[in-house]
PDB file of N, CA and C in Angstrom:
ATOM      1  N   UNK A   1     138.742 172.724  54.877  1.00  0.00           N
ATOM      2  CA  UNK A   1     137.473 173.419  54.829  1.00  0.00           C
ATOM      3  C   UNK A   1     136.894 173.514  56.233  1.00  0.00           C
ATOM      4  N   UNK A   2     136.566 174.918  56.605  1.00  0.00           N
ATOM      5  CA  UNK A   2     136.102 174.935  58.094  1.00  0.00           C
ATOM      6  C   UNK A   2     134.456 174.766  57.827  1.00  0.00           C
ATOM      7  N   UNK A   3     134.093 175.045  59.068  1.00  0.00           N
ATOM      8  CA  UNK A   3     132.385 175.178  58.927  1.00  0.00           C
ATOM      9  C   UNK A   3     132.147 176.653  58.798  1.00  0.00           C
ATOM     10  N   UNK A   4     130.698 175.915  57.746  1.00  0.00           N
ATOM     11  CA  UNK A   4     130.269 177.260  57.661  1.00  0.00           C
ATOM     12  C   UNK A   4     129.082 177.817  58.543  1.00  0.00           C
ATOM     13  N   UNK A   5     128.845 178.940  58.523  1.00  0.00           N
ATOM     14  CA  UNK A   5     128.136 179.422  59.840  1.00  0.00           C
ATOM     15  C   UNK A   5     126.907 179.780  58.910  1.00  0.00           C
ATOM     16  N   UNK A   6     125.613 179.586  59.270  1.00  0.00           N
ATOM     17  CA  UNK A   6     124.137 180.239  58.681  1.00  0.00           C
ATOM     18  C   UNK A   6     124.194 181.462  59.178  1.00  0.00           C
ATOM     19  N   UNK A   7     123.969 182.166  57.778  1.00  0.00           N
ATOM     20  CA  UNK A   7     123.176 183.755  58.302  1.00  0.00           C
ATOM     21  C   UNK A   7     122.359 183.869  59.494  1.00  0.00           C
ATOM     22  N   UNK A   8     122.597 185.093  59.847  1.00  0.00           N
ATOM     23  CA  UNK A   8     121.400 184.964  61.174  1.00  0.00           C
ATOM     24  C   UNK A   8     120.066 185.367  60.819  1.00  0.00           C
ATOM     25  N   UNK A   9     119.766 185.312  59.612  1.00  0.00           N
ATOM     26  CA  UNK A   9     118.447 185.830  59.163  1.00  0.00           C
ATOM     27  C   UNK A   9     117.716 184.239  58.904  1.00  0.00           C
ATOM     28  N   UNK A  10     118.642 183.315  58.376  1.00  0.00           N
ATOM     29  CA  UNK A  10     118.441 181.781  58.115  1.00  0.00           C
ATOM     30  C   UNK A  10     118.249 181.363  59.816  1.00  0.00           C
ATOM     31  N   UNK A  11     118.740 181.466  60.632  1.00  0.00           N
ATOM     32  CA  UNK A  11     118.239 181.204  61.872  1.00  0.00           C
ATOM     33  C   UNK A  11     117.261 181.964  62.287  1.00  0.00           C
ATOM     34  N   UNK A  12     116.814 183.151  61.821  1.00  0.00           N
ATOM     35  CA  UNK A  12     115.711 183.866  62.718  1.00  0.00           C
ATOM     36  C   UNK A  12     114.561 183.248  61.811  1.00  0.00           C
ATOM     37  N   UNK A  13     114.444 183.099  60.820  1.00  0.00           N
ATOM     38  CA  UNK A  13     113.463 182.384  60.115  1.00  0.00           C
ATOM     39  C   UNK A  13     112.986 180.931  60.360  1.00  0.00           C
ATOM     40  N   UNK A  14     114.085 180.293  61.071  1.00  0.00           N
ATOM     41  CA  UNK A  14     113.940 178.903  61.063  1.00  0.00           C
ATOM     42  C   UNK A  14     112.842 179.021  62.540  1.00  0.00           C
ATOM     43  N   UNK A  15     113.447 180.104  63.533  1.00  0.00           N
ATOM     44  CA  UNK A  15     113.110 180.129  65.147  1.00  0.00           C
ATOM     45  C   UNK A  15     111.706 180.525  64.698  1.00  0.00           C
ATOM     46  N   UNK A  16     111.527 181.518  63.606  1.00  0.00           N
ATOM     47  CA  UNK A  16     109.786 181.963  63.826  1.00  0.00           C
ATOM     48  C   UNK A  16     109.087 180.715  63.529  1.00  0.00           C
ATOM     49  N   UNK A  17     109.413 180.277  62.179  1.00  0.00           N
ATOM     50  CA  UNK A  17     108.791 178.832  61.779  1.00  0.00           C
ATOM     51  C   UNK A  17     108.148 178.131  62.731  1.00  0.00           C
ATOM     52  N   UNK A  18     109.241 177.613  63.745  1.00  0.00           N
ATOM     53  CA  UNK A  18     109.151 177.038  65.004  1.00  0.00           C
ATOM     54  C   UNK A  18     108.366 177.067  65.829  1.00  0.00           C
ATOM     55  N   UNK A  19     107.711 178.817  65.877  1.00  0.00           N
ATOM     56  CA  UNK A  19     107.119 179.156  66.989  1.00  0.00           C
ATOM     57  C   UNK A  19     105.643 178.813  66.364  1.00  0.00           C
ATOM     58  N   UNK A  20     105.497 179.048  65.515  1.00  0.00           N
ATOM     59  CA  UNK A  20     104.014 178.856  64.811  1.00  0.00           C
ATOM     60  C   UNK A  20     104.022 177.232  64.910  1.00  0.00           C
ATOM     61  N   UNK A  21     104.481 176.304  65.265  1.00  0.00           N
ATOM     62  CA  UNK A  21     104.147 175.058  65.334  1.00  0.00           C
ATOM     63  C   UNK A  21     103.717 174.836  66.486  1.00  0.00           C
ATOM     64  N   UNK A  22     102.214 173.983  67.088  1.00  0.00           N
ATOM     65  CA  UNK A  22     101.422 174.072  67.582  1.00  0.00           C
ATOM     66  C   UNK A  22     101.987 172.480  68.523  1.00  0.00           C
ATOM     67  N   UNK A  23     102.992 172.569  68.952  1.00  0.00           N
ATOM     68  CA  UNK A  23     103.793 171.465  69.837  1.00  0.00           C
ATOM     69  C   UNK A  23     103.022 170.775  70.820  1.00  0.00           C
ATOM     70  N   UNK A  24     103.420 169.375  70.781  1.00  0.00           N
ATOM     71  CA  UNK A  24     102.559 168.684  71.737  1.00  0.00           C
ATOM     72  C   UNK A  24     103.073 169.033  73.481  1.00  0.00           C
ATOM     73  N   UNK A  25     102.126 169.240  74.204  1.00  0.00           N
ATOM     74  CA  UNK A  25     102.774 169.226  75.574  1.00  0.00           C
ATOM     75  C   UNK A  25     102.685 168.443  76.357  1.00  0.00           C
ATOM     76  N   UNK A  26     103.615 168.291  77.184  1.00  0.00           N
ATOM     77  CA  UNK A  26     103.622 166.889  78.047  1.00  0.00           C
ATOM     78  C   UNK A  26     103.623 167.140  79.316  1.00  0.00           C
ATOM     79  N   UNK A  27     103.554 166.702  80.025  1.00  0.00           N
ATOM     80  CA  UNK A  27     102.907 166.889  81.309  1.00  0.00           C
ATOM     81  C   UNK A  27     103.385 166.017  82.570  1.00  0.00           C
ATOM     82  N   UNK A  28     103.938 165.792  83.765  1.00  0.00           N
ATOM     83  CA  UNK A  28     104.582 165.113  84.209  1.00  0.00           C
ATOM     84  C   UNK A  28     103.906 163.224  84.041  1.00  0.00           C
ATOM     85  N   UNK A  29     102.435 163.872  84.632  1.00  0.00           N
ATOM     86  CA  UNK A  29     101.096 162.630  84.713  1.00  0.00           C
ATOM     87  C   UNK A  29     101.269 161.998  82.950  1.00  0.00           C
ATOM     88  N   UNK A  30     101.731 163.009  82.058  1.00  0.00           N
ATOM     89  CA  UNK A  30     102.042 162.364  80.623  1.00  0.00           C
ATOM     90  C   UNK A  30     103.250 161.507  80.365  1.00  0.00           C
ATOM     91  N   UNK A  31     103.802 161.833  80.848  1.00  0.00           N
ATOM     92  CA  UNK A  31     105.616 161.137  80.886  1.00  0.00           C
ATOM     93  C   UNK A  31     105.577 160.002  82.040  1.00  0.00           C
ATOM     94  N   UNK A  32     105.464 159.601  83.005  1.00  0.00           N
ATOM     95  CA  UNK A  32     105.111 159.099  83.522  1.00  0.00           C
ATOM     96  C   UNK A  32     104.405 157.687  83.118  1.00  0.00           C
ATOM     97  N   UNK A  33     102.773 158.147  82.928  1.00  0.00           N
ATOM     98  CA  UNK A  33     101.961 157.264  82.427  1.00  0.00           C
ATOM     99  C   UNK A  33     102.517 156.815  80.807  1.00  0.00           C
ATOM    100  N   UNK A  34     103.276 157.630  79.844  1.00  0.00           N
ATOM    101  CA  UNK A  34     103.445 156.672  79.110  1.00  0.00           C
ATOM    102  C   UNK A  34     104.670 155.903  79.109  1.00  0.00           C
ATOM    103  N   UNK A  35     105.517 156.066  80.255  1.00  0.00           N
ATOM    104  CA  UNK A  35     106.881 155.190  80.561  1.00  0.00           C
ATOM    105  C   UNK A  35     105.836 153.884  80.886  1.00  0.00           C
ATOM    106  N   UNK A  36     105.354 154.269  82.156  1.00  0.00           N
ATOM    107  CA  UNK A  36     104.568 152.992  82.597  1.00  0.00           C
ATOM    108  C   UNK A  36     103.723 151.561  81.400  1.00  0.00           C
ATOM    109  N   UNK A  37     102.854 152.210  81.004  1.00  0.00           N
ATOM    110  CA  UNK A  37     102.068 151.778  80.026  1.00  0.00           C
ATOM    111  C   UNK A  37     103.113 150.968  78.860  1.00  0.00           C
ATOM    112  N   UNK A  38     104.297 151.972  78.037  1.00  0.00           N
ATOM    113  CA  UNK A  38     104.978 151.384  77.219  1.00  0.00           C
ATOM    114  C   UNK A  38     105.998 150.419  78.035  1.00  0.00           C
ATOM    115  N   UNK A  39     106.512 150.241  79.232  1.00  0.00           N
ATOM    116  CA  UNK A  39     107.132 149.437  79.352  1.00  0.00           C
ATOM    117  C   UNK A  39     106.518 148.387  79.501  1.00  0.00           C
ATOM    118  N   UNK A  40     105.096 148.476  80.381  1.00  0.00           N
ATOM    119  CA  UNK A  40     104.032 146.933  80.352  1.00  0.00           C
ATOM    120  C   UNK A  40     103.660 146.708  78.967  1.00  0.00           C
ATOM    121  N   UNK A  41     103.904 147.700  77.589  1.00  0.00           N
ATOM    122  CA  UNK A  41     103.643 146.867  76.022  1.00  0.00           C
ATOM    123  C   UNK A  41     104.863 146.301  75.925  1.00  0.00           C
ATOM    124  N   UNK A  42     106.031 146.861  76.224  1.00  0.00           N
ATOM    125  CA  UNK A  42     107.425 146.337  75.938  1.00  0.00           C
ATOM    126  C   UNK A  42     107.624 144.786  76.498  1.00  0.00           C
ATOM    127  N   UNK A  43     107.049 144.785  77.556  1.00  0.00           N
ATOM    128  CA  UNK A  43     107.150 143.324  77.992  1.00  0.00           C
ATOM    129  C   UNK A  43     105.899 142.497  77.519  1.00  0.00           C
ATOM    130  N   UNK A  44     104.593 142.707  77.813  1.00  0.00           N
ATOM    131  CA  UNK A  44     104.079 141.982  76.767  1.00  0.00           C
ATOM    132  C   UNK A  44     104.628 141.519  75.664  1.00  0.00           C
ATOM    133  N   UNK A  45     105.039 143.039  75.061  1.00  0.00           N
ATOM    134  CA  UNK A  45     105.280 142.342  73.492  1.00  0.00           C
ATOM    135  C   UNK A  45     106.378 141.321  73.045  1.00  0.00           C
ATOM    136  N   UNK A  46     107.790 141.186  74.102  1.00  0.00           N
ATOM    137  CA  UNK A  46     108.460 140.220  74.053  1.00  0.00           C
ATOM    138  C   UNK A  46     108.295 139.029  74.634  1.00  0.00           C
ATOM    139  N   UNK A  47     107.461 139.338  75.398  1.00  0.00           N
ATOM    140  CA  UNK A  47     106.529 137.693  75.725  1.00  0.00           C
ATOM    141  C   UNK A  47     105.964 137.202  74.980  1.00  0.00           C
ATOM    142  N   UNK A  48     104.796 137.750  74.052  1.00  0.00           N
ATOM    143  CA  UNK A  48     103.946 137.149  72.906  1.00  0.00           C
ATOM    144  C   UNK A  48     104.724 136.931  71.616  1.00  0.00           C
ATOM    145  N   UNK A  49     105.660 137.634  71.537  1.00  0.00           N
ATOM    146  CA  UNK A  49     106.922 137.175  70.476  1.00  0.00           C
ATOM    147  C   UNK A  49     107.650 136.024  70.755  1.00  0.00           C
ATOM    148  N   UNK A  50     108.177 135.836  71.631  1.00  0.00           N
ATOM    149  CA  UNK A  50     108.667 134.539  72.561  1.00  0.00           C
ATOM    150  C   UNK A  50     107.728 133.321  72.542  1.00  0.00           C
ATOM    151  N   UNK A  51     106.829 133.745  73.109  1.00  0.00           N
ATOM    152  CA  UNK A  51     105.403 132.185  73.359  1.00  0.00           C
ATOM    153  C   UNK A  51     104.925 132.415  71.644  1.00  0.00           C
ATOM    154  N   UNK A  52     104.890 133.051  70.748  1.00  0.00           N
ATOM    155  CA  UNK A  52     104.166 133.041  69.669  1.00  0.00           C
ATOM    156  C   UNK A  52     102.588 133.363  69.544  1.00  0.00           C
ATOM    157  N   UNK A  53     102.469 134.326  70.681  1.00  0.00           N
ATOM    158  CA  UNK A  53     101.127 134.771  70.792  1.00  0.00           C
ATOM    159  C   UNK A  53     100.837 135.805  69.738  1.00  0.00           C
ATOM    160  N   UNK A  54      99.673 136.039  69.326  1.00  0.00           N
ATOM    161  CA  UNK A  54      99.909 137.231  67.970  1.00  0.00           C
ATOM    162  C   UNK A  54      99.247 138.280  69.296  1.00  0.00           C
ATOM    163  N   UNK A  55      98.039 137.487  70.033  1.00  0.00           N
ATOM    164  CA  UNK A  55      97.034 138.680  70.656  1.00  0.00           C
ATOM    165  C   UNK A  55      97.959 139.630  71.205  1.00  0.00           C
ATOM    166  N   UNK A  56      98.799 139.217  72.248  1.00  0.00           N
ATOM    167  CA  UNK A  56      99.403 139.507  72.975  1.00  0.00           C
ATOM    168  C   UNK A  56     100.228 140.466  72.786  1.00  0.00           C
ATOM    169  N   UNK A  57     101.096 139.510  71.412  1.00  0.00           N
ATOM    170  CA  UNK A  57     102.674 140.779  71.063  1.00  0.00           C
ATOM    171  C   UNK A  57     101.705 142.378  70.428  1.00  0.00           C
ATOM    172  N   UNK A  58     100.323 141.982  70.061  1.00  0.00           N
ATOM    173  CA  UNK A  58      99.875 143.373  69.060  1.00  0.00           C
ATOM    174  C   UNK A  58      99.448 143.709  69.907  1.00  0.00           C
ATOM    175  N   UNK A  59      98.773 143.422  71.263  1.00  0.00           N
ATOM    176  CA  UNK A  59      98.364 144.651  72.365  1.00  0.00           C
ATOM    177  C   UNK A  59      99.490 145.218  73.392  1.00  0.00           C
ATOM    178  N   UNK A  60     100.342 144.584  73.319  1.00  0.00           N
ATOM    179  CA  UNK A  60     101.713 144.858  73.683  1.00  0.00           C
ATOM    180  C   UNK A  60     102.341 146.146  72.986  1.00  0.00           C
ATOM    181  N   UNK A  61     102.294 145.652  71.567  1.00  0.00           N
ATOM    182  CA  UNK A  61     102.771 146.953  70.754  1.00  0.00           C
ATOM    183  C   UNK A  61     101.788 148.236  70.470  1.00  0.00           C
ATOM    184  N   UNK A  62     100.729 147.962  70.836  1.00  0.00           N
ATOM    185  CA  UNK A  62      99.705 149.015  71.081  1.00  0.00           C
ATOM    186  C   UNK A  62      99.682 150.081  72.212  1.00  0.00           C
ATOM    187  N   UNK A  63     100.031 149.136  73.202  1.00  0.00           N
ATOM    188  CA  UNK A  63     100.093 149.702  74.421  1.00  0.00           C
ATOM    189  C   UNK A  63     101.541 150.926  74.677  1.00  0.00           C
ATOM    190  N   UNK A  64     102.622 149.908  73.966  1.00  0.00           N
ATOM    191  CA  UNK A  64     103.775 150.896  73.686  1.00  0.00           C
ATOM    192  C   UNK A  64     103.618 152.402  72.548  1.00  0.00           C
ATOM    193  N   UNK A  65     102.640 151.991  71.612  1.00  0.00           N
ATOM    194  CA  UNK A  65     102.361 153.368  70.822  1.00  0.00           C
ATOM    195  C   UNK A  65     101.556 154.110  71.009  1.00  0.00           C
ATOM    196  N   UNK A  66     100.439 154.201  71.866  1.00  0.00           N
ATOM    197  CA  UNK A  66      99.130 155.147  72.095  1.00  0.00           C
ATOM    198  C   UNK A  66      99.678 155.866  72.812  1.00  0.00           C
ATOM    199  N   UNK A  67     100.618 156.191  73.867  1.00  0.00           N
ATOM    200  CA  UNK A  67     100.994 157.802  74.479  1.00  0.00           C
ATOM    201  C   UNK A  67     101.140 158.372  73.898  1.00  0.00           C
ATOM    202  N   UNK A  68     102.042 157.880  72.455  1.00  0.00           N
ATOM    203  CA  UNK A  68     102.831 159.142  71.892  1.00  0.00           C
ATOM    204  C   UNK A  68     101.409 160.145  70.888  1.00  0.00           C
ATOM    205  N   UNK A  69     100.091 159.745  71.208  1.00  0.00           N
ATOM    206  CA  UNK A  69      99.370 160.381  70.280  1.00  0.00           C
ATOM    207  C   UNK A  69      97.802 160.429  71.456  1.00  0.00           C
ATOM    208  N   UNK A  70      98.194 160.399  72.495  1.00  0.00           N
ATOM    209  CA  UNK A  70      96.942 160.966  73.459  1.00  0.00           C
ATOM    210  C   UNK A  70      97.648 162.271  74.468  1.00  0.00           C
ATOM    211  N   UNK A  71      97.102 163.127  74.353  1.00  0.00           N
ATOM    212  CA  UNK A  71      97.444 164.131  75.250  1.00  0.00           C
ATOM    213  C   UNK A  71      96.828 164.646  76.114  1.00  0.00           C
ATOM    214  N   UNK A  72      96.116 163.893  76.778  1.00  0.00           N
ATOM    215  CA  UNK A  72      95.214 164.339  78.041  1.00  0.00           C
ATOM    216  C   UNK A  72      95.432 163.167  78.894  1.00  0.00           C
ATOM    217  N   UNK A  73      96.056 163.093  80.043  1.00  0.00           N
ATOM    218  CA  UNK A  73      96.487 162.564  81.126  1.00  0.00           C
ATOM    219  C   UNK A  73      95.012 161.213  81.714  1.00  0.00           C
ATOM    220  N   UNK A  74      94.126 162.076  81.661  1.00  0.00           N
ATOM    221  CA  UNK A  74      92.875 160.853  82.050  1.00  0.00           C
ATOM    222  C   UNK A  74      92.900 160.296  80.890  1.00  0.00           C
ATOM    223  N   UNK A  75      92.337 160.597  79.878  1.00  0.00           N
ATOM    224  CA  UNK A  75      92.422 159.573  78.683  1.00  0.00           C
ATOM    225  C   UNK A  75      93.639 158.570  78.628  1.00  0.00           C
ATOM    226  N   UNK A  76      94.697 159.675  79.039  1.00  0.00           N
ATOM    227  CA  UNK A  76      95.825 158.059  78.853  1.00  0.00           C
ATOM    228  C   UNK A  76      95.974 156.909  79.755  1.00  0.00           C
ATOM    229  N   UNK A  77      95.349 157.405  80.830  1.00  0.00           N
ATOM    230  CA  UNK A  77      95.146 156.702  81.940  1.00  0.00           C
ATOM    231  C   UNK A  77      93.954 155.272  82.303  1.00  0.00           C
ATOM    232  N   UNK A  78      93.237 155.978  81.123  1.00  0.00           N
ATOM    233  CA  UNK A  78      91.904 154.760  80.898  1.00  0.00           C
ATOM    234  C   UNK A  78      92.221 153.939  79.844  1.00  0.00           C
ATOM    235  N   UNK A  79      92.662 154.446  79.372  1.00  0.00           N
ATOM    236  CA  UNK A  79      93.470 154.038  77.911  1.00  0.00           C
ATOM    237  C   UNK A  79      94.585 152.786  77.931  1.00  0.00           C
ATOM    238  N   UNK A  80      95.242 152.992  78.747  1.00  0.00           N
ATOM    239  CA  UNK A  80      96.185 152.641  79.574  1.00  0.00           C
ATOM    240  C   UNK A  80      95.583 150.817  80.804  1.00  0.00           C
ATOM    241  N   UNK A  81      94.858 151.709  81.144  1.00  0.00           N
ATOM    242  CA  UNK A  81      94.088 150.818  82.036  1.00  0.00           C
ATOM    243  C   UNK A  81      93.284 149.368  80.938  1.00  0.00           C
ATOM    244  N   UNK A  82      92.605 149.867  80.170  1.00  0.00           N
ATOM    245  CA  UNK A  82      92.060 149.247  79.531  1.00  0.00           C
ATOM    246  C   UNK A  82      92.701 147.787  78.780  1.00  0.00           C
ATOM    247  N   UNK A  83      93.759 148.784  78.545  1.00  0.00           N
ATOM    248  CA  UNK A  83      94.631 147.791  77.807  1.00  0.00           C
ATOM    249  C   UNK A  83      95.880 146.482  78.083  1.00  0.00           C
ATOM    250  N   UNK A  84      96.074 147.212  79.424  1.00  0.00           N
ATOM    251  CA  UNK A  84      96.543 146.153  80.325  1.00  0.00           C
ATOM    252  C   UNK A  84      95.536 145.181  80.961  1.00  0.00           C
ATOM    253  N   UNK A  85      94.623 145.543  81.077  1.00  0.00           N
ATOM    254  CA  UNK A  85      93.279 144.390  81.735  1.00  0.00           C
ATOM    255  C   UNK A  85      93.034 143.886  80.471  1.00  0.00           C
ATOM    256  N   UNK A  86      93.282 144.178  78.879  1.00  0.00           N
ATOM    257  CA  UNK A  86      92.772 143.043  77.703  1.00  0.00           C
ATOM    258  C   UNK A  86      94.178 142.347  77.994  1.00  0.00           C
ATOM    259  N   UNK A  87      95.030 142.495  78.405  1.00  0.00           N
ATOM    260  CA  UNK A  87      96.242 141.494  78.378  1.00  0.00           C
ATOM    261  C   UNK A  87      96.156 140.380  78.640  1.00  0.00           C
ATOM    262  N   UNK A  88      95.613 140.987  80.366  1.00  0.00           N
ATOM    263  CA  UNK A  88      94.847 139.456  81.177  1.00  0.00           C
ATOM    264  C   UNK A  88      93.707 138.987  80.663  1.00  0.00           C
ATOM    265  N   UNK A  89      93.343 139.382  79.938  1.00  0.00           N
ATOM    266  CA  UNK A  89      91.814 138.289  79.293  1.00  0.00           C
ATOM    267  C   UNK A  89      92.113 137.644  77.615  1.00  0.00           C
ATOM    268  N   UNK A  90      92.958 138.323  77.279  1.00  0.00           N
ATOM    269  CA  UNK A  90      93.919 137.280  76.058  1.00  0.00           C
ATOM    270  C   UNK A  90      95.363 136.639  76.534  1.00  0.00           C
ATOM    271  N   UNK A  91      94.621 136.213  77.803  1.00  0.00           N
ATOM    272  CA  UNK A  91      96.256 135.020  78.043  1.00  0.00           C
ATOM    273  C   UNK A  91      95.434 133.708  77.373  1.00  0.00           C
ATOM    274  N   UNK A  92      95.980 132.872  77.189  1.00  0.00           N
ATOM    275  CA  UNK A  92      95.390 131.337  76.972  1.00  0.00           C
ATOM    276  C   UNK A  92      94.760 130.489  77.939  1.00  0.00           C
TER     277      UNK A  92
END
């Protein structure tokens, strides 16, 4: 059995679909800031998993999930900021 190929009407339908979806955009200052940010939750969070901190590993894992749902570069940036300075004030 070979493959089968979609109509091209099943692909032109799928491409309009597509276009009507209102896609998030990213931005270099977006990609960037949320590498940064999620890798300082990534390490938090295996530190507070490690020491058995709860504060820690959940602002850790916070810090790793809020880019993927802020899309304005200053906001992620304060956002960002914020949350690495609660790191240092929930150490022990």
């Amino acid at each position: 059995m070979g493959r089968q190929r979609r109509p091209l009407q099943e692909i032109q339908r799928g491409a309009h679909l597509a276009a009507k979806i209102d896609m998030f955009e990213t931005s270099s200052a977006n990609l960037i800031g949320g590498f940064v940010f999620g890798s300082i939750g990534f390490v938090a969070f295996i530190y507070g998993k490690r020491m058995n901190l709860w504060k820690i590993m959940l602002c850790g894992l916070a810090l790793m999930i809020f880019p993927y749902f802020i899309a304005d570069a200053v906001i992620l940036y304060a956002i960002g900021a914020f949350g690495t300075a609660a790191l240092l004030f929930l150490r022990e």
